[in-house]
C-alpha atoms as a PDB file:
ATOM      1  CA  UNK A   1      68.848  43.830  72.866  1.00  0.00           C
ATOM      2  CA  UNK A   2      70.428  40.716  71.943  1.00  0.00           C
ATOM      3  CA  UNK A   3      73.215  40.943  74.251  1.00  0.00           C
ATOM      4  CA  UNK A   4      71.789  40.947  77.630  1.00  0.00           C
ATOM      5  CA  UNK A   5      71.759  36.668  77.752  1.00  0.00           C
ATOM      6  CA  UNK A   6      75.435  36.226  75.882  1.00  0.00           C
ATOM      7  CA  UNK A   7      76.177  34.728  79.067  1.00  0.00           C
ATOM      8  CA  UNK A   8      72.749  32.775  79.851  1.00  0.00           C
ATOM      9  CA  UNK A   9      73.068  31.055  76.575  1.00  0.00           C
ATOM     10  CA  UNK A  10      76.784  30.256  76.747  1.00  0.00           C
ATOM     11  CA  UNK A  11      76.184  29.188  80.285  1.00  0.00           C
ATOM     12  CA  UNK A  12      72.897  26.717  79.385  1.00  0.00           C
ATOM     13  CA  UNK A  13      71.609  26.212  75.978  1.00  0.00           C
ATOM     14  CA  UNK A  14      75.005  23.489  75.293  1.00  0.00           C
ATOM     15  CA  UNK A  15      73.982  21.689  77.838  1.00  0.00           C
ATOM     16  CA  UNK A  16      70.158  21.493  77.319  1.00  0.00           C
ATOM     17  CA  UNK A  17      68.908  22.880  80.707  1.00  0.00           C
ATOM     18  CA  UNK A  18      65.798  24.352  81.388  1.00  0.00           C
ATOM     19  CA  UNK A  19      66.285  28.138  82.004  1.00  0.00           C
ATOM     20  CA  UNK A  20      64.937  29.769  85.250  1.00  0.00           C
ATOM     21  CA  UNK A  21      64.352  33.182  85.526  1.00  0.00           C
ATOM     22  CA  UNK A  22      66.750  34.077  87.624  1.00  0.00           C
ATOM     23  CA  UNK A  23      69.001  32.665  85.135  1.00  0.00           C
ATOM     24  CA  UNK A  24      68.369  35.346  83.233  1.00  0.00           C
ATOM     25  CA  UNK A  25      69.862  37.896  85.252  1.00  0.00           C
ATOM     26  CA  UNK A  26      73.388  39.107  84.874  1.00  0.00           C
ATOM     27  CA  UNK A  27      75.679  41.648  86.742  1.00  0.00           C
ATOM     28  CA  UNK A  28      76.407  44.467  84.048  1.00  0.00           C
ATOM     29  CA  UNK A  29      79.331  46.939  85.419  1.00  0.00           C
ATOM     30  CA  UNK A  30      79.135  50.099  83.621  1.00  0.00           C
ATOM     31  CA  UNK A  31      82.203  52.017  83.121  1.00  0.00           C
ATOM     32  CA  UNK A  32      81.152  55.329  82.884  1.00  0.00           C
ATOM     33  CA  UNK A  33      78.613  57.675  84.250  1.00  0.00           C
ATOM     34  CA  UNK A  34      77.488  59.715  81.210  1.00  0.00           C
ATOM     35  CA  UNK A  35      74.058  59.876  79.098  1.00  0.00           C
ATOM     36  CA  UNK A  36      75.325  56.824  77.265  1.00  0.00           C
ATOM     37  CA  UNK A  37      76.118  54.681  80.461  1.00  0.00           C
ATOM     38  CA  UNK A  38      72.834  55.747  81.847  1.00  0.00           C
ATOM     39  CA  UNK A  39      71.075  55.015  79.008  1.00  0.00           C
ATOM     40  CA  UNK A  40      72.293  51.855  78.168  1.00  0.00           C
ATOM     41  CA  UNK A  41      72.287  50.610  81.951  1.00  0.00           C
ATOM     42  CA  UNK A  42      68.902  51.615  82.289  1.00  0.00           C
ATOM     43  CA  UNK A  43      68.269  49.321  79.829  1.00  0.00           C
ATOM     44  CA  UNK A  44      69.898  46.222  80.987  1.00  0.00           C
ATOM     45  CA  UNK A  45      68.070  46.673  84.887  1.00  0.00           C
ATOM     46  CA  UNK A  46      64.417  46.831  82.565  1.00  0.00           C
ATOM     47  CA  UNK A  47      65.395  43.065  81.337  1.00  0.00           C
ATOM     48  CA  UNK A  48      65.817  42.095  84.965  1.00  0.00           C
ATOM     49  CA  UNK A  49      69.768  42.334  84.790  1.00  0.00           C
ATOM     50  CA  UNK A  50      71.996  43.998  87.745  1.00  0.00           C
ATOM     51  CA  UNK A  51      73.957  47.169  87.239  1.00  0.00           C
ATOM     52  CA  UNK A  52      76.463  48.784  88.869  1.00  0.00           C
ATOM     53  CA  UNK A  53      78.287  52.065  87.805  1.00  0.00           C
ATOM     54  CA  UNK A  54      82.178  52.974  88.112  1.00  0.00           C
ATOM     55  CA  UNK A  55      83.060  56.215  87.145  1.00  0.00           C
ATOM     56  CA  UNK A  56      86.868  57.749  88.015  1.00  0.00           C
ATOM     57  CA  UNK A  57      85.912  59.062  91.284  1.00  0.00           C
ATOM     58  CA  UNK A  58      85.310  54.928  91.952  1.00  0.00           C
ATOM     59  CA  UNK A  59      88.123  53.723  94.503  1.00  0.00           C
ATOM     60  CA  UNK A  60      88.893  50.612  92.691  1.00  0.00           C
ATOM     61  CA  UNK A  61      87.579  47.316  94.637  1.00  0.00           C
ATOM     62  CA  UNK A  62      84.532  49.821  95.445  1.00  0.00           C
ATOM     63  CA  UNK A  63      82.592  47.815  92.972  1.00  0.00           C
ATOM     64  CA  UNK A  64      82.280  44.028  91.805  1.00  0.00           C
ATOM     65  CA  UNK A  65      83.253  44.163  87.973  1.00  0.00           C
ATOM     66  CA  UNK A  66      79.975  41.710  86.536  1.00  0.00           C
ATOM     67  CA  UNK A  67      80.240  39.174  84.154  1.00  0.00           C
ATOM     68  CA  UNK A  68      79.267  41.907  81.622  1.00  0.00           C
ATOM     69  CA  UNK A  69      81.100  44.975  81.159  1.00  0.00           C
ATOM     70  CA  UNK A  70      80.342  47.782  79.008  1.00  0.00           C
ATOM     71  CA  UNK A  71      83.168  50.537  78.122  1.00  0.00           C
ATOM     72  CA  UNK A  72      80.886  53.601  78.481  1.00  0.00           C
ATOM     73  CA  UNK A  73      83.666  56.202  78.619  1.00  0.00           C
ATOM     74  CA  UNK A  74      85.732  58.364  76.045  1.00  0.00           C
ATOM     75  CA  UNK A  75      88.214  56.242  73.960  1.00  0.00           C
ATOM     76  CA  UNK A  76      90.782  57.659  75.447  1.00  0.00           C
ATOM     77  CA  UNK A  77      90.170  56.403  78.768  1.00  0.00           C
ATOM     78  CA  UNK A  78      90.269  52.692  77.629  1.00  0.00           C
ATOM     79  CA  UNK A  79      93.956  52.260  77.958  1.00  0.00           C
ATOM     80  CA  UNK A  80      93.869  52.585  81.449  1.00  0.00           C
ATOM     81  CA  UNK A  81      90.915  50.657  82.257  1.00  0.00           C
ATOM     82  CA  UNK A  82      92.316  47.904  80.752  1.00  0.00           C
ATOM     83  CA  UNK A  83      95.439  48.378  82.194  1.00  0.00           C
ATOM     84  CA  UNK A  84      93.710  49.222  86.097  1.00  0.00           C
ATOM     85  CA  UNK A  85      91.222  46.321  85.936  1.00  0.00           C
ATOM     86  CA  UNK A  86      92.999  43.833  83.990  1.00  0.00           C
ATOM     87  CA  UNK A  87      92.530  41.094  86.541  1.00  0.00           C
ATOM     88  CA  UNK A  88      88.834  41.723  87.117  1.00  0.00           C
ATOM     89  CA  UNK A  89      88.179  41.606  82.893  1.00  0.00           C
ATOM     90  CA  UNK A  90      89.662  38.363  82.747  1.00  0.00           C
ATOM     91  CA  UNK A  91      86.803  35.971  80.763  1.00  0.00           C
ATOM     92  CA  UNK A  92      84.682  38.825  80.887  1.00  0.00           C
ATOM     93  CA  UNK A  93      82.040  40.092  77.976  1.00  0.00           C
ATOM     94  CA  UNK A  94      83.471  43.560  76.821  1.00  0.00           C
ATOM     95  CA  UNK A  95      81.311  45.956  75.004  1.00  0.00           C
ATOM     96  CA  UNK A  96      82.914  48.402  73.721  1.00  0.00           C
ATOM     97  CA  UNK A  97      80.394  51.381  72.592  1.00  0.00           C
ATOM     98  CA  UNK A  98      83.754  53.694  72.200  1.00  0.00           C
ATOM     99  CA  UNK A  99      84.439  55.873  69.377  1.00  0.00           C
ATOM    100  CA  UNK A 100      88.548  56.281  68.594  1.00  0.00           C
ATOM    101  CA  UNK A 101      88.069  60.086  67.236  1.00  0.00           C
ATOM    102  CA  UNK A 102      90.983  62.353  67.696  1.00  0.00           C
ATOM    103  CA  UNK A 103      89.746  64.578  70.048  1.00  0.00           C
ATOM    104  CA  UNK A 104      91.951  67.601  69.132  1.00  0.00           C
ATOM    105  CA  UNK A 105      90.982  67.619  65.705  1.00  0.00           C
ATOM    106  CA  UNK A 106      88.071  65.582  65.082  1.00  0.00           C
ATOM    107  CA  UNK A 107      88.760  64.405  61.554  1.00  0.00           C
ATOM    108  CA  UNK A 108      90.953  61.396  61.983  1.00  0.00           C
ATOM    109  CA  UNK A 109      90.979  58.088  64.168  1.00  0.00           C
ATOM    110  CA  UNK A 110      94.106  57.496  67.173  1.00  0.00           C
ATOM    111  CA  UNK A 111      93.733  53.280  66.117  1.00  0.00           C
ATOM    112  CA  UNK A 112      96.174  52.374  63.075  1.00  0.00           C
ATOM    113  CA  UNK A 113      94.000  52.380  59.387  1.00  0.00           C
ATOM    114  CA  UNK A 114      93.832  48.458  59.655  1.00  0.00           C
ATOM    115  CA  UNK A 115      92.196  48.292  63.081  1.00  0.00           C
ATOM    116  CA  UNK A 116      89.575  48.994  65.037  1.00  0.00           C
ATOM    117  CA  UNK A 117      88.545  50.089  69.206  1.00  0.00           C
ATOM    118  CA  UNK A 118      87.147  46.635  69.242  1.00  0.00           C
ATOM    119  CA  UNK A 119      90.388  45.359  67.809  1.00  0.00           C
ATOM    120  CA  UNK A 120      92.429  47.331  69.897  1.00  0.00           C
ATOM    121  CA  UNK A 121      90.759  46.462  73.057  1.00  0.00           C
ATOM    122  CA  UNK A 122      90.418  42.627  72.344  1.00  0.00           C
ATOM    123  CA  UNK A 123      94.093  43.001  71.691  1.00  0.00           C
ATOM    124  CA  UNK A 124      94.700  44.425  75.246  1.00  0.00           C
ATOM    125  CA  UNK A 125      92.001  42.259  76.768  1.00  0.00           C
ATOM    126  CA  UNK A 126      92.756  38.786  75.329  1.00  0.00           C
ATOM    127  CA  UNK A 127      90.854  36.357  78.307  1.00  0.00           C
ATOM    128  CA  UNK A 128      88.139  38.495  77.089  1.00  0.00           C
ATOM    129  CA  UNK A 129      85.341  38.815  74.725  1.00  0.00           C
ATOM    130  CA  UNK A 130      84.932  41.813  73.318  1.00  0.00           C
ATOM    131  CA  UNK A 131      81.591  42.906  71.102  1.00  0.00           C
ATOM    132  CA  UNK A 132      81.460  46.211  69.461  1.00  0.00           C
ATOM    133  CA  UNK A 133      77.989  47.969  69.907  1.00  0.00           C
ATOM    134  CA  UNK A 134      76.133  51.005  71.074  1.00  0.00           C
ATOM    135  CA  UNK A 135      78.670  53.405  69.211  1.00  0.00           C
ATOM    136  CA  UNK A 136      76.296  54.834  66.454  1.00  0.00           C
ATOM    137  CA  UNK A 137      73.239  54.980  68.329  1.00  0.00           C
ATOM    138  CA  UNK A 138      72.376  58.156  70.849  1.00  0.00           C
ATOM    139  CA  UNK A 139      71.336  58.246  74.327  1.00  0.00           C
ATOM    140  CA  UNK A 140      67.859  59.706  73.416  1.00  0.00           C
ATOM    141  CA  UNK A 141      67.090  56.554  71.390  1.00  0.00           C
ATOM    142  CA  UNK A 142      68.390  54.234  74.229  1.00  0.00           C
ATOM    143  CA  UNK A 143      66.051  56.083  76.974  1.00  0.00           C
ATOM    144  CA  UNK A 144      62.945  56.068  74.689  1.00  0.00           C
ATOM    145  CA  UNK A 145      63.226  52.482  73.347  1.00  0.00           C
ATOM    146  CA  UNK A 146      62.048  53.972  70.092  1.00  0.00           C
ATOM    147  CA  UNK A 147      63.330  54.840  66.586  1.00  0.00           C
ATOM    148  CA  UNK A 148      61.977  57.471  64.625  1.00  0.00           C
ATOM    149  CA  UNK A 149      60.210  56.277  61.217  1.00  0.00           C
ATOM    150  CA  UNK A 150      58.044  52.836  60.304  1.00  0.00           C
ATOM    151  CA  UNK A 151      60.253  49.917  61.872  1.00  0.00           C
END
């Protein structure tokens, strides 16, 4: 998973340094509890990464938001992550795994025709970067590490 050194190589390969280890390592907050946030944290502690988990019954300040931060919770709970941790996402790596679906009626989208979550988000979160990933892929595929079929 390409994304786990984002920070390693911004950090080091500019200025030609010889990479330790424990320069690989990030801290990875999770927001969100779920199969998804599991799954994908999982993940990230296997390549030697720290993660730690906020979920809303969190009491914010409970938990060090990492220099990663992956959006592992219903679209409609964005907004107000944003809004609650806006300090703490400052020059932060968002990933936003998100789907936008309407909830009530599951056929149509809650961002505008000409956007996107990742949009939207980067939008909100501007002293951020934001990556879009994890959003077509299911938490079964995550835990295994495999993909059905010849690969």
């Amino acid at each position: 998973m390409g994304i786990l050194f984002f920070k390693v190589y911004d950090r080091f390969i500019d200025k030609k340094q010889t990479l330790k280890e424990e320069d690989n390592m990030a801290n990875v907050t999770i927001f969100g509890k779920g199969s998804m946030g599991q799954a994908i944290g999982k993940n990230f502690e296997d390549a030697g990464n720290t993660v730690a988990y906020i979920g809303s019954e969190t009491v914010k300040g409970e938990v060090t938001v990492g220099e990663i931060v992956v959006l592992a919770v219903p679209y409609p709970a964005v907004s107000s992550i944003l809004a609650d941790y806006e300090e703490e996402l400052k020059g932060k790596i968002i990933v936003d795994i998100t789907n936008p679906v309407d909830f009530d009626t599951f056929d149509d989208l809650v961002v505008p025709a000409d956007s996107s979550a990742a949009a939207v988000i980067a939008k909100a979160a501007s002293d951020s970067k934001v990556v879009k990933g994890f959003n077509t892929t299911f938490p079964a595929t995550l835990a295994t590490k495999k993909v059905a079929g010849e690969h």
